[in-house]
Protein backbone atom coordinates (compact mmCIF):
# COMPACT_ATOMS: atom_id res chain seq x y z
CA UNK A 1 -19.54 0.45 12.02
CA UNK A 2 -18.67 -2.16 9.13
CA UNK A 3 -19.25 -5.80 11.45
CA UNK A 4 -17.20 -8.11 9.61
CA UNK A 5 -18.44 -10.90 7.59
CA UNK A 6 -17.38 -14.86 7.89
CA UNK A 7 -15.84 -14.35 11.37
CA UNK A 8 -18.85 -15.90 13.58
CA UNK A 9 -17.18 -18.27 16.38
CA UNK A 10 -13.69 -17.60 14.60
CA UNK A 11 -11.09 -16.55 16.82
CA UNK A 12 -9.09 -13.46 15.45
CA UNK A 13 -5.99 -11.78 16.26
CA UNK A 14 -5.28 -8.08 16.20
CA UNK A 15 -1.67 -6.66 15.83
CA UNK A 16 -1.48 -2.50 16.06
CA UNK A 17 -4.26 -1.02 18.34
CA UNK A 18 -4.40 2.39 16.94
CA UNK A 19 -7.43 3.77 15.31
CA UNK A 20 -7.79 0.90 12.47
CA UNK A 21 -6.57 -1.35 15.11
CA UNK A 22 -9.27 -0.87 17.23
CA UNK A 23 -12.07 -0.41 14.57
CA UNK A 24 -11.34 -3.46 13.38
CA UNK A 25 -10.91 -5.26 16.62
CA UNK A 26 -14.72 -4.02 17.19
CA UNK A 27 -16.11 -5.00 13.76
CA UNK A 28 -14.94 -7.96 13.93
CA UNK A 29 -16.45 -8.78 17.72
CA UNK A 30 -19.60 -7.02 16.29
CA UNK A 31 -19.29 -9.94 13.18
CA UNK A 32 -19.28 -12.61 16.16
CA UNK A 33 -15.60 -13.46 16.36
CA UNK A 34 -13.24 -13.89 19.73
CA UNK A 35 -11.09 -11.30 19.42
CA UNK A 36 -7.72 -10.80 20.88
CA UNK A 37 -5.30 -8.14 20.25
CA UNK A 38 -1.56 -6.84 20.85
CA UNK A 39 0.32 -3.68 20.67
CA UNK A 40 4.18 -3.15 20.95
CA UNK A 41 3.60 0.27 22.52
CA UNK A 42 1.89 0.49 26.10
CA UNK A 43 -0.05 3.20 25.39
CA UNK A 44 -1.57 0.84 22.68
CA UNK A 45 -2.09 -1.43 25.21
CA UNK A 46 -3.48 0.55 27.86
CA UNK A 47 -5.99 1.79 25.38
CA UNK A 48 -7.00 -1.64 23.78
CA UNK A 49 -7.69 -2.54 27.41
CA UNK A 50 -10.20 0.23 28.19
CA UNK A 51 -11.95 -0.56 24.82
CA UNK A 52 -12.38 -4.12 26.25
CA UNK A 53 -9.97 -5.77 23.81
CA UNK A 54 -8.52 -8.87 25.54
CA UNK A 55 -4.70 -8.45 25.41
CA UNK A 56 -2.32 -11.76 24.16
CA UNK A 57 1.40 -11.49 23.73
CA UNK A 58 1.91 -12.26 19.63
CA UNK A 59 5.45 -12.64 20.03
CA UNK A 60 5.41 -15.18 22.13
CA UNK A 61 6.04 -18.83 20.64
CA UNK A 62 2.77 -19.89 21.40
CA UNK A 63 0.05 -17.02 20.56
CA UNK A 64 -0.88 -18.31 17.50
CA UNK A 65 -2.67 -21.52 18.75
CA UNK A 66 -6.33 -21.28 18.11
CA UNK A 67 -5.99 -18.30 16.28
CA UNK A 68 -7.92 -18.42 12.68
CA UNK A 69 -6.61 -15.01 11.07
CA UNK A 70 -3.90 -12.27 12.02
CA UNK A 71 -5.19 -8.48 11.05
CA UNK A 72 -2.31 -6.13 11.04
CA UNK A 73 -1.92 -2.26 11.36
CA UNK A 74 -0.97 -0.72 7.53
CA UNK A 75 2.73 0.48 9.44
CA UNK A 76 3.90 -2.70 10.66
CA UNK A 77 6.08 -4.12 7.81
CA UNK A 78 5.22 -7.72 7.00
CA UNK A 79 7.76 -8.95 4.58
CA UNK A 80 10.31 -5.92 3.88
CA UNK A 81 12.78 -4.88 5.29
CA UNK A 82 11.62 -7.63 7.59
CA UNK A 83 8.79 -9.21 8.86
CA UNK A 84 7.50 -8.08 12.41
CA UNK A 85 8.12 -10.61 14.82
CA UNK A 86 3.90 -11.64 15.28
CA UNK A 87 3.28 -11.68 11.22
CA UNK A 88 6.10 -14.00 11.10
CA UNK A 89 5.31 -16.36 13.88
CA UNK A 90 1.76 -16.15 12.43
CA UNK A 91 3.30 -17.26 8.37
CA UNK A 92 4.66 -19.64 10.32
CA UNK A 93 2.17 -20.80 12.19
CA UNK A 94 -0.06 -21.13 9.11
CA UNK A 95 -2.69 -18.34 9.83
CA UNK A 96 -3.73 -16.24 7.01
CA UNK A 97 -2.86 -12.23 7.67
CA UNK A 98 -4.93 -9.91 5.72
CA UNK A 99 -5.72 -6.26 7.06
CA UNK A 100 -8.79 -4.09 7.91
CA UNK A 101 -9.10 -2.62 4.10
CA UNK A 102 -9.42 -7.03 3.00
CA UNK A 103 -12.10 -7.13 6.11
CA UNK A 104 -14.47 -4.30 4.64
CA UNK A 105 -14.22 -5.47 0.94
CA UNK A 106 -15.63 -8.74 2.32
CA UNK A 107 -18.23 -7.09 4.27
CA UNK A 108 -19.43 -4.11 2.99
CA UNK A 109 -22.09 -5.95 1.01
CA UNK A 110 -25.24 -6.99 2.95
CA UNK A 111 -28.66 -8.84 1.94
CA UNK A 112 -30.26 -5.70 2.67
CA UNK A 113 -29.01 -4.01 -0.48
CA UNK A 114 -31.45 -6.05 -2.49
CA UNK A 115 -34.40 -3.63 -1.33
CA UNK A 116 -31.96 -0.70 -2.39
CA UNK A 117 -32.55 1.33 -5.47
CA UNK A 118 -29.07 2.14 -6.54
CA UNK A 119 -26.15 -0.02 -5.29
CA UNK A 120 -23.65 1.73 -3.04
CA UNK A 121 -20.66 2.35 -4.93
CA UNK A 122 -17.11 1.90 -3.49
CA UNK A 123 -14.27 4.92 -5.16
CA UNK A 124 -10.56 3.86 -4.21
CA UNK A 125 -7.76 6.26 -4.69
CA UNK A 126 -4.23 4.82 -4.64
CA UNK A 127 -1.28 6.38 -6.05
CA UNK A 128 2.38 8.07 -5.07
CA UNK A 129 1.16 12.32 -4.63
CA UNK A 130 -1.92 13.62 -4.79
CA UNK A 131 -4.44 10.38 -2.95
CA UNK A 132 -5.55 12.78 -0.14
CA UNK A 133 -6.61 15.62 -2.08
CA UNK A 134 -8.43 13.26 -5.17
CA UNK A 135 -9.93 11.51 -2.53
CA UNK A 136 -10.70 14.47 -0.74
CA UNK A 137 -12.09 16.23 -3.81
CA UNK A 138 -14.50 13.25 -4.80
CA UNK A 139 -16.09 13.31 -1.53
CA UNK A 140 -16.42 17.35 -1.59
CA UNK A 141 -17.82 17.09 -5.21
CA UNK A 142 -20.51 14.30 -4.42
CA UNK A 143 -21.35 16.16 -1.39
CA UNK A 144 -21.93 19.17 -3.57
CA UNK A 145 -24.36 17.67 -5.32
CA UNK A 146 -26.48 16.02 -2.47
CA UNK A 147 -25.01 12.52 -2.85
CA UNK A 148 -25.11 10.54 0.10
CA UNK A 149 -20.87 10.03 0.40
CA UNK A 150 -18.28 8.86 3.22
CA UNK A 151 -14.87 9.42 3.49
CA UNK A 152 -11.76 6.87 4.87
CA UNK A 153 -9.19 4.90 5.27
CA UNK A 154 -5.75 7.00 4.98
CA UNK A 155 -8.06 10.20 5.57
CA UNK A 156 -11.30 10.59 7.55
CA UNK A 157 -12.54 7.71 9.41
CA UNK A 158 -11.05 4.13 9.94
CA UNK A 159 -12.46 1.84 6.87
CA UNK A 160 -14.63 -0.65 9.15
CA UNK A 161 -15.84 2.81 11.54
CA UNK A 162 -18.04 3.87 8.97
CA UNK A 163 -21.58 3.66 8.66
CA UNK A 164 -23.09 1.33 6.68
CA UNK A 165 -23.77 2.92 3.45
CA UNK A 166 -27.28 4.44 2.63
CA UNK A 167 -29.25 3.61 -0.98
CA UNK A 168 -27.37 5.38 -3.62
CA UNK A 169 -24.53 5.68 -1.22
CA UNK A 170 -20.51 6.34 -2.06
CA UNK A 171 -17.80 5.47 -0.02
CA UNK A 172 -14.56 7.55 -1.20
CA UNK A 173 -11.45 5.44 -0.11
CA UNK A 174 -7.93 6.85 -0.07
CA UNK A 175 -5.56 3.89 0.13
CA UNK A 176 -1.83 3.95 0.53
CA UNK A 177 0.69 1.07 -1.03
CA UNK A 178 0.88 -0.77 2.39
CA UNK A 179 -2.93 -0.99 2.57
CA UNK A 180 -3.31 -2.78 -0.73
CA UNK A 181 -0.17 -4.61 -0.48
CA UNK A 182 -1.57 -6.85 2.05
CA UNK A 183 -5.72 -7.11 1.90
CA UNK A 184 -7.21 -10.48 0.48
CA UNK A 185 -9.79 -8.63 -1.20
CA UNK A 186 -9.73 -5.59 -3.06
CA UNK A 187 -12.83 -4.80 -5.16
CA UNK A 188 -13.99 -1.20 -5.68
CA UNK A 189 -16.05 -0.26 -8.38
CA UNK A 190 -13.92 2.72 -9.77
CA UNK A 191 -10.27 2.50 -8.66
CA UNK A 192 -7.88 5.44 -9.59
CA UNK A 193 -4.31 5.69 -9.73
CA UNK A 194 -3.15 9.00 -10.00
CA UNK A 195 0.86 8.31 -10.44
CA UNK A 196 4.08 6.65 -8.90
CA UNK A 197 7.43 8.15 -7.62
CA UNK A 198 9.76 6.27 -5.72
CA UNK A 199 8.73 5.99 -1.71
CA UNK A 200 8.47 3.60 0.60
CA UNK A 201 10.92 1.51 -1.00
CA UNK A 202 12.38 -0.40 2.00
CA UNK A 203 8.79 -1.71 2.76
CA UNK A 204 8.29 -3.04 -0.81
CA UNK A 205 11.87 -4.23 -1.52
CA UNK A 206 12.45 -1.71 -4.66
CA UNK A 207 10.11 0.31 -6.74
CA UNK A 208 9.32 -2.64 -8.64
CA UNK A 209 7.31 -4.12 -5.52
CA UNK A 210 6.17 -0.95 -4.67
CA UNK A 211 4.31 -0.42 -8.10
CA UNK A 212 3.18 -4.02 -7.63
CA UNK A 213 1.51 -3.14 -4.40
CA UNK A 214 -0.42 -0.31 -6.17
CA UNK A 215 -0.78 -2.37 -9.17
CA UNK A 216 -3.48 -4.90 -6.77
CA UNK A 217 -5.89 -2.70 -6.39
CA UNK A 218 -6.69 -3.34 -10.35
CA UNK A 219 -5.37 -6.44 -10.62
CA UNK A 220 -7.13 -8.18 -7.70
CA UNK A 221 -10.22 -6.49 -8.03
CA UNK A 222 -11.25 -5.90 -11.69
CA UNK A 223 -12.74 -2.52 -11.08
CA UNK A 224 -15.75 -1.20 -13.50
CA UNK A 225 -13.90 1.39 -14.05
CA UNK A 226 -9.95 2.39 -13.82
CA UNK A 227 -8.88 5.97 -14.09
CA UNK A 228 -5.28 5.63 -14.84
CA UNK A 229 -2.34 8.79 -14.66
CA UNK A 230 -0.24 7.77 -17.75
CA UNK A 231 1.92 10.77 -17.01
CA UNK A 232 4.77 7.89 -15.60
CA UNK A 233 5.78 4.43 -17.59
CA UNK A 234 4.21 2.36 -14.62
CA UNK A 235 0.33 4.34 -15.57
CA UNK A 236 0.68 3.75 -19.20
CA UNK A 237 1.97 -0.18 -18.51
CA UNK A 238 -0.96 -0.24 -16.10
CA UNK A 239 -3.61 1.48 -18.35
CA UNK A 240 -2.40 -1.45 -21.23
CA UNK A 241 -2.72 -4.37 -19.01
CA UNK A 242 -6.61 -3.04 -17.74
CA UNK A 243 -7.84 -2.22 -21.86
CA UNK A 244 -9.18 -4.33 -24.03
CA UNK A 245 -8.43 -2.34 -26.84
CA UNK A 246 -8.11 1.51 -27.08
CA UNK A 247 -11.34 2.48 -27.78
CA UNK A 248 -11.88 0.50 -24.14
CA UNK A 249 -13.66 3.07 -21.90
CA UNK A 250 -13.90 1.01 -19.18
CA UNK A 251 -10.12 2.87 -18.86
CA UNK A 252 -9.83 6.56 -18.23
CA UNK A 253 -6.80 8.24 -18.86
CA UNK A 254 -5.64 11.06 -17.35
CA UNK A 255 -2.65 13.47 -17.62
CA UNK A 256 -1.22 16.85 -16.64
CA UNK A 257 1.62 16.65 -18.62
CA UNK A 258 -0.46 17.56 -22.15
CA UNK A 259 -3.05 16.25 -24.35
CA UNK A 260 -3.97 12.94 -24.85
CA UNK A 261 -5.11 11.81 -28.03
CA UNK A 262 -7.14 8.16 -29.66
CA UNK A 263 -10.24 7.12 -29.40
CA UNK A 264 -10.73 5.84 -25.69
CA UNK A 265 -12.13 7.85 -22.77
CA UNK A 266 -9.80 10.71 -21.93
CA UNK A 267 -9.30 13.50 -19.06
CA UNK A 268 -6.20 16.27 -19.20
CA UNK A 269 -5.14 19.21 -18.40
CA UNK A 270 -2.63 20.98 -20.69
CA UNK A 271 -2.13 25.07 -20.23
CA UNK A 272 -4.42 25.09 -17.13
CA UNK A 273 -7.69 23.89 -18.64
CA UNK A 274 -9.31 20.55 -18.09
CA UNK A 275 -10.64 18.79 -21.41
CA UNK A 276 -12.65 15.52 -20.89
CA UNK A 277 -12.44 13.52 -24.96
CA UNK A 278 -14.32 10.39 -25.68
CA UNK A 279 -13.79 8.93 -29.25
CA UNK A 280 -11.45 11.53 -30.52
CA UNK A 281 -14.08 14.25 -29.61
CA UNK A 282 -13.85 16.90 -27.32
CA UNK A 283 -17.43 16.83 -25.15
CA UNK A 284 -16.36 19.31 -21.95
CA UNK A 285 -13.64 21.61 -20.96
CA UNK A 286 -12.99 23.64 -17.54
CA UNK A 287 -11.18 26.70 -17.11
CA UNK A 288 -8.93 25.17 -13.82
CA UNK A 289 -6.52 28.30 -13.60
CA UNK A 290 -8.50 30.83 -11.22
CA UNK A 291 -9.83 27.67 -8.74
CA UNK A 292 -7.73 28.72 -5.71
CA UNK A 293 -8.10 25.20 -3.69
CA UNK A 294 -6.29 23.44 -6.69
CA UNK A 295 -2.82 25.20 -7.90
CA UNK A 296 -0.46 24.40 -10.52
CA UNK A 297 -0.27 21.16 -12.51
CA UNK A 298 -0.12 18.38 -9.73
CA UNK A 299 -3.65 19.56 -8.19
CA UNK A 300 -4.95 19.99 -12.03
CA UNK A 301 -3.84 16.55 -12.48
CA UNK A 302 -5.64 15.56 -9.11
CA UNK A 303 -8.46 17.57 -10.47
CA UNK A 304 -8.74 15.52 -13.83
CA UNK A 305 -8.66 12.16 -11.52
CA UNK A 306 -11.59 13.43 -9.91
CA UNK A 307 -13.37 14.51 -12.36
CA UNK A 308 -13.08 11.47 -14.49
CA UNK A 309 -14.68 9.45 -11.12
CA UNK A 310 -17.37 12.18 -10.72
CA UNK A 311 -18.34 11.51 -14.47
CA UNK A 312 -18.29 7.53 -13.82
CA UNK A 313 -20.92 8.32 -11.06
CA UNK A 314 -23.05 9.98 -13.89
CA UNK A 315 -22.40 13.57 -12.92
CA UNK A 316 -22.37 16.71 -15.33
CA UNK A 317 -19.49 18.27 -16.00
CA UNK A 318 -20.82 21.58 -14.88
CA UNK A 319 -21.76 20.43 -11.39
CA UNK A 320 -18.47 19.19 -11.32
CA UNK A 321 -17.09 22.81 -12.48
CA UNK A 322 -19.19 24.41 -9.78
CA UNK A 323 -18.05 21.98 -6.87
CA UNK A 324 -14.20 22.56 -8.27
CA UNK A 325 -14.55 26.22 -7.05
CA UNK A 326 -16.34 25.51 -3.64
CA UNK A 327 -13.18 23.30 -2.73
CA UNK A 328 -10.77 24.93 -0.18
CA UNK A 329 -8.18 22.69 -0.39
CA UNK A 330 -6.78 20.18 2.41
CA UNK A 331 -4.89 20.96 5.32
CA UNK A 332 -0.84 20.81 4.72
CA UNK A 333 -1.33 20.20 0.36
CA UNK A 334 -0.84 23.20 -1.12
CA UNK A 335 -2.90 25.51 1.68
CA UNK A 336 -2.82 29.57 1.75
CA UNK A 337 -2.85 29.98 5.28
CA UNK A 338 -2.47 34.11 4.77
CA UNK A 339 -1.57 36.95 2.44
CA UNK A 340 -0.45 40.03 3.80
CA UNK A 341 1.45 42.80 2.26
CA UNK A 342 1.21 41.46 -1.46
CA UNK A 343 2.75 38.12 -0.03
CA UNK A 344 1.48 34.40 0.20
CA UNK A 345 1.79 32.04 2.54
CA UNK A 346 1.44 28.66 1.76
CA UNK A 347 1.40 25.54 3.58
CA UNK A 348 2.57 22.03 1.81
CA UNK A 349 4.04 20.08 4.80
CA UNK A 350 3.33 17.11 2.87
CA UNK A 351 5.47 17.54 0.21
CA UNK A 352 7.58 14.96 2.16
CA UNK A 353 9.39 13.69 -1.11
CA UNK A 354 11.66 15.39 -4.07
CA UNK A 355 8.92 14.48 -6.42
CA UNK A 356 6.38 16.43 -4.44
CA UNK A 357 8.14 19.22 -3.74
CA UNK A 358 8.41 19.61 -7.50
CA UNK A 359 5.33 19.97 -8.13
CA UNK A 360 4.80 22.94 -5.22
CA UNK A 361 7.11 24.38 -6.78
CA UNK A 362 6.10 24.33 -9.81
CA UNK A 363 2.56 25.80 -9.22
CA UNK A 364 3.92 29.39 -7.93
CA UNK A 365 6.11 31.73 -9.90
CA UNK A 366 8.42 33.79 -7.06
CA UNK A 367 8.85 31.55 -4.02
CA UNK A 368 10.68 32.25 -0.71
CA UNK A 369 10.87 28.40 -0.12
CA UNK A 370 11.30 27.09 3.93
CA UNK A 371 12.63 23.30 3.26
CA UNK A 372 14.93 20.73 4.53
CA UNK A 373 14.44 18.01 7.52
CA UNK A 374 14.99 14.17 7.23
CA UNK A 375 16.61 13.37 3.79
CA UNK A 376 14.47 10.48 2.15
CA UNK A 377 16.11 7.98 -0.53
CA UNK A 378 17.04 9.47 -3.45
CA UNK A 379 18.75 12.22 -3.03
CA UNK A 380 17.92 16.26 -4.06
CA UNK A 381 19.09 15.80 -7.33
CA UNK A 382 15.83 15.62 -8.71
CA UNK A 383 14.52 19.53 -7.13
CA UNK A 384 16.56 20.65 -10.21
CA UNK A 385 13.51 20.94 -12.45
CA UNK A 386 11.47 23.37 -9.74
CA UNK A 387 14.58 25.53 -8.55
CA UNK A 388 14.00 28.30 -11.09
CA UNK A 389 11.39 29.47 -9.51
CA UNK A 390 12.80 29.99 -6.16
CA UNK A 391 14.31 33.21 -5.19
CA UNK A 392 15.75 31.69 -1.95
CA UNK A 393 15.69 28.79 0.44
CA UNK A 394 15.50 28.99 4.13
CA UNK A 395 16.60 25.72 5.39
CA UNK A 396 15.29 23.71 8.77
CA UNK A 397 16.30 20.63 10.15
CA UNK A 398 18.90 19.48 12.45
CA UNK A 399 21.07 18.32 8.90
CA UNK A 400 19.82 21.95 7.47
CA UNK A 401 23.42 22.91 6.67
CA UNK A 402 24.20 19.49 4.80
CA UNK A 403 20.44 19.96 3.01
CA UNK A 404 21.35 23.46 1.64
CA UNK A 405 24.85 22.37 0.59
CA UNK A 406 23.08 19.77 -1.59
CA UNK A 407 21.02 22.33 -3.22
CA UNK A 408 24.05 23.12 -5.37
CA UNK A 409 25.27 26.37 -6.86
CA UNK A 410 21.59 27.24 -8.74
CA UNK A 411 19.52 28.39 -5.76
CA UNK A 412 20.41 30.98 -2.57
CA UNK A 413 19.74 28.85 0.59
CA UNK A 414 20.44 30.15 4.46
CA UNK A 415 20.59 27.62 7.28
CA UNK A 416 18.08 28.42 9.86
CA UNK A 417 17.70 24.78 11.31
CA UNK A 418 14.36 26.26 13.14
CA UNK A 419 11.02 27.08 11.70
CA UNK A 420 10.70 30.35 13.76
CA UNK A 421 14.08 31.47 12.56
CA UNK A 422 13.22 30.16 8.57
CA UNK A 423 9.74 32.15 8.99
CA UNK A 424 11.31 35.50 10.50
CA UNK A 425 13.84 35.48 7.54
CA UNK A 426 11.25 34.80 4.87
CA UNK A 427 9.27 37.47 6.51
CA UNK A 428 11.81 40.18 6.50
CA UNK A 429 13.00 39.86 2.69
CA UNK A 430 9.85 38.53 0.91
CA UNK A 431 8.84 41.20 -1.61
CA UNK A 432 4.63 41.61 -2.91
CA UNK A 433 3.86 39.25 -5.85
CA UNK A 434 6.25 36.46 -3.69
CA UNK A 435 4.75 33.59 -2.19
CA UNK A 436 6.33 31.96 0.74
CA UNK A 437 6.10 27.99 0.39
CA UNK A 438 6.66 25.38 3.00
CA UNK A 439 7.38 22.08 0.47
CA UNK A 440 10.01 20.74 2.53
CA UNK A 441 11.12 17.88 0.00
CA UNK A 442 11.90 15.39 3.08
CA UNK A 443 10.16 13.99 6.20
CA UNK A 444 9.37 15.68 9.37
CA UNK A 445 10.73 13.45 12.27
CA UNK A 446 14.39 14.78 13.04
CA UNK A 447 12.23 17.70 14.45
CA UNK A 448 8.72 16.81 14.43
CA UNK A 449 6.13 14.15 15.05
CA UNK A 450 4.42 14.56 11.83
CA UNK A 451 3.85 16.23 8.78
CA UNK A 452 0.79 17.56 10.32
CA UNK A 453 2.78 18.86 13.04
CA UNK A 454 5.36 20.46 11.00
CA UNK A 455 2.81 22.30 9.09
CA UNK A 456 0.59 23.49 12.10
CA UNK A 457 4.26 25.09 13.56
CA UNK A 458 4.65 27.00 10.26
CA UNK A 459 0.80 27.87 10.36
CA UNK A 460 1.08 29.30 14.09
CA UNK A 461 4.21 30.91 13.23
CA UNK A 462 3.21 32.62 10.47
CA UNK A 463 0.19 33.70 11.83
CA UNK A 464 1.94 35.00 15.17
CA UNK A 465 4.77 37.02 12.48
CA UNK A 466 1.61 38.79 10.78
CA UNK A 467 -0.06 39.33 13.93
């Protein structure tokens, strides 16, 4: 555990008792404050209660008196598309709200680092596609190589529920846009942004605020060192606003869309090979194209992300290149769950958005592709640049008629609404040298829970199909 800093005698609210809920409820009694929390759910409740968390209505007119600071959950929307009833009696009330990523960049620090030969380093990943696996990567990679490393926020353990970091320690963060949106202090030493596509956008009012939201994490926090995707407008703007001038290499560019050139500090992938360039000069280059836990061009441009953090922390780029082919990939991004018969199976559940899908798509030549569920904003109009490679679609979902009519005219799609039926079908027609790709280009809750759960159903039917 993380206790939090500045809170002694301080009494502190909690909204959102779920696992960062609760972490930071217990940091922050561990830091010396009075802690009280609330949860709109009663199994939140019931929970918080066990734990020992003292239990205040925040809705309620009054709750606020006494109270010195409101720490929200990262789901509960606190401006758009409107402000949770307890964050706005709280702006009202005058208390500052700030979130459990703001508590640990104001804690993680302690005197005791001054008998500590190398500084812990803090490594946050923010970005549209592709956070989980970077982050994921890093933490493999340093791991790899004996580093002392820890892994949280959006994946592995709750920011403030980590240990307190060792001499020479890293602490790999993966950070989504309603994380930094909100925290009062953002300071990481490297901070990466791997790209933006439009998401979230009723939580940020537009794309606009959600780039701004990812845009804090440099902004706030004047990182040592930014990597940067300049593959989109926003990563080129952003890469600008963080260089002094372009030999600057306290910026790292990155790209999978081709080779960057000028004299700065440089990572890409163009035609499946990594090159790292540092004043116009090529000085390392990875073959990325027989690695099997990173396919096609959006996990080669998550690979060149990683690498260029990897080579911050003064890392070769051949321990790098040997770590690349230990990694086995993350659950649900891009995961061969089987082969059998000459055919693939492949499991990216969290290709939740067009833009993501895409880039599944993309990394596989012959694809029997299961897709469909809840529509996000946007539209499928933008699928148009993967659809070549798909032989046909087997659409789920309870809309999975309406999904495959908006496919158009340029790709074969059956309604199966069910993941058993959209597996048997794929099963029976899918020829060797096909792979058979869940990227279903929308979210999982007209059928299921959670990405995670959509993918495990997939996994178990597959597996029970091969069986």
């Amino acid at each position: 555990m993380i206790p939090v800093r500045g809170v002694e005698g301080k009494v502190m609210a909690v909204l959102g008792l779920g696992r960062s809920g609760l972490a930071a409820a217990h940091a922050l009694h561990a830091g010396g404050a009075e802690v009280i929390g609330w949860d709109d759910g009663e199994g939140g409740r019931a929970r918080a209660e066990e734990a020992g968390v003292e239990l205040r209505d925040l809705t309620r007119a009054d709750a606020f008196s006494g109270v010195d600071c409101l720490i929200t959950s990262p789901g509960i929307p606190h401006l758009y598309p409107a402000p949770h009833p307890a964050i706005a009696a709280a702006l009202v009330a005058g208390v500052p709200v700030d979130n459990d990523i703001g508590l640990f960049f104001r804690s993680f620090a302690t005197p005791e680092w001054d008998e500590f030969d190398v500084i812990p380093k803090v490594v946050a990943v923010t970005g549209s596609n592709g956070k989980s696996t970077t982050s994921a990567l890093i933490h493999h990679i340093l791991t790899e190589f004996g580093r002392p490393v820890q892994l949280a926020g959006n994946i592995g353990r709750g920011v403030l529920d980590i240990d307190p970091p060792q001499d020479g320690g890293v602490v790999v963060l993966e950070l989504s846009s309603y994380q930094t949106d909100l925290a009062r202090a953002l300071t990481p030493d490297i901070a990466i942004f791997t790209n933006l596509t439009p998401d979230h956008l009723d939580r940020h009012g537009g794309v606009g605020g959600y780039f701004a939201a990812k845009r804090r994490l440099f902004a706030e926090g004047g990182p040592d060192r930014a990597v940067i995707g300049v593959d989109e407008p926003e990563g080129r703007f952003l890469a600008g606003q963080m260089a002094e001038a372009p030999s600057d290499d306290r910026v790292i560019r990155v790209s999978a869309a081709g080779k960057l050139s000028g004299g700065g500090w440089n990572v890409f992938a163009r035609k499946g090979f990594l090159a790292e360039t540092r004043k116009g000069r090529q000085v390392a280059s990875i073959d990325l194209r027989g690695i099997p836990g990173l396919p096609g061009a959006h996990n080669h441009q998550n690979a060149c992300a990683a690498y260029a953090a990897c080579r911050s922390l003064g890392l070769a780029p051949r321990e790098i290149e040997a770590a690349f082919h230990s990694f086995e990939g993350l659950p649900h991004r891009s995961q061969r769950i089987a082969e059998a018969d000459g055919v693939a199976w492949v499991n990216d559940s969290k290709a939740t958005n067009v833009d993501s899908a895409v880039k599944a798509l993309l990394a596989f030549d012959r694809i029997r592709w299961i897709c469909g569920g809840l529509e996000k904003e946007g539209g499928l109009e933008g699928l148009a640049a993967g659809l070549g490679h798909v032989v046909k679609a087997y659409v789920i979902g309870r809309e999975a008629a309406g999904f495959a009519m908006r496919l158009g005219p340029q790709v074969e799609a059956e309604v199966c609404e069910t993941m058993e039926r959209a597996v048997a079908r794929a099963y029976a027609e899918a020829q060797p040298g096909e792979v058979v790709l869940l990227a279903p280009a929308a979210a999982s809750f007209d059928q299921y829970d959670s990405f995670e759960k959509r993918g495990e159903d997939f996994a178990a039917r597959v597996r029970d199909t091969l069986s």
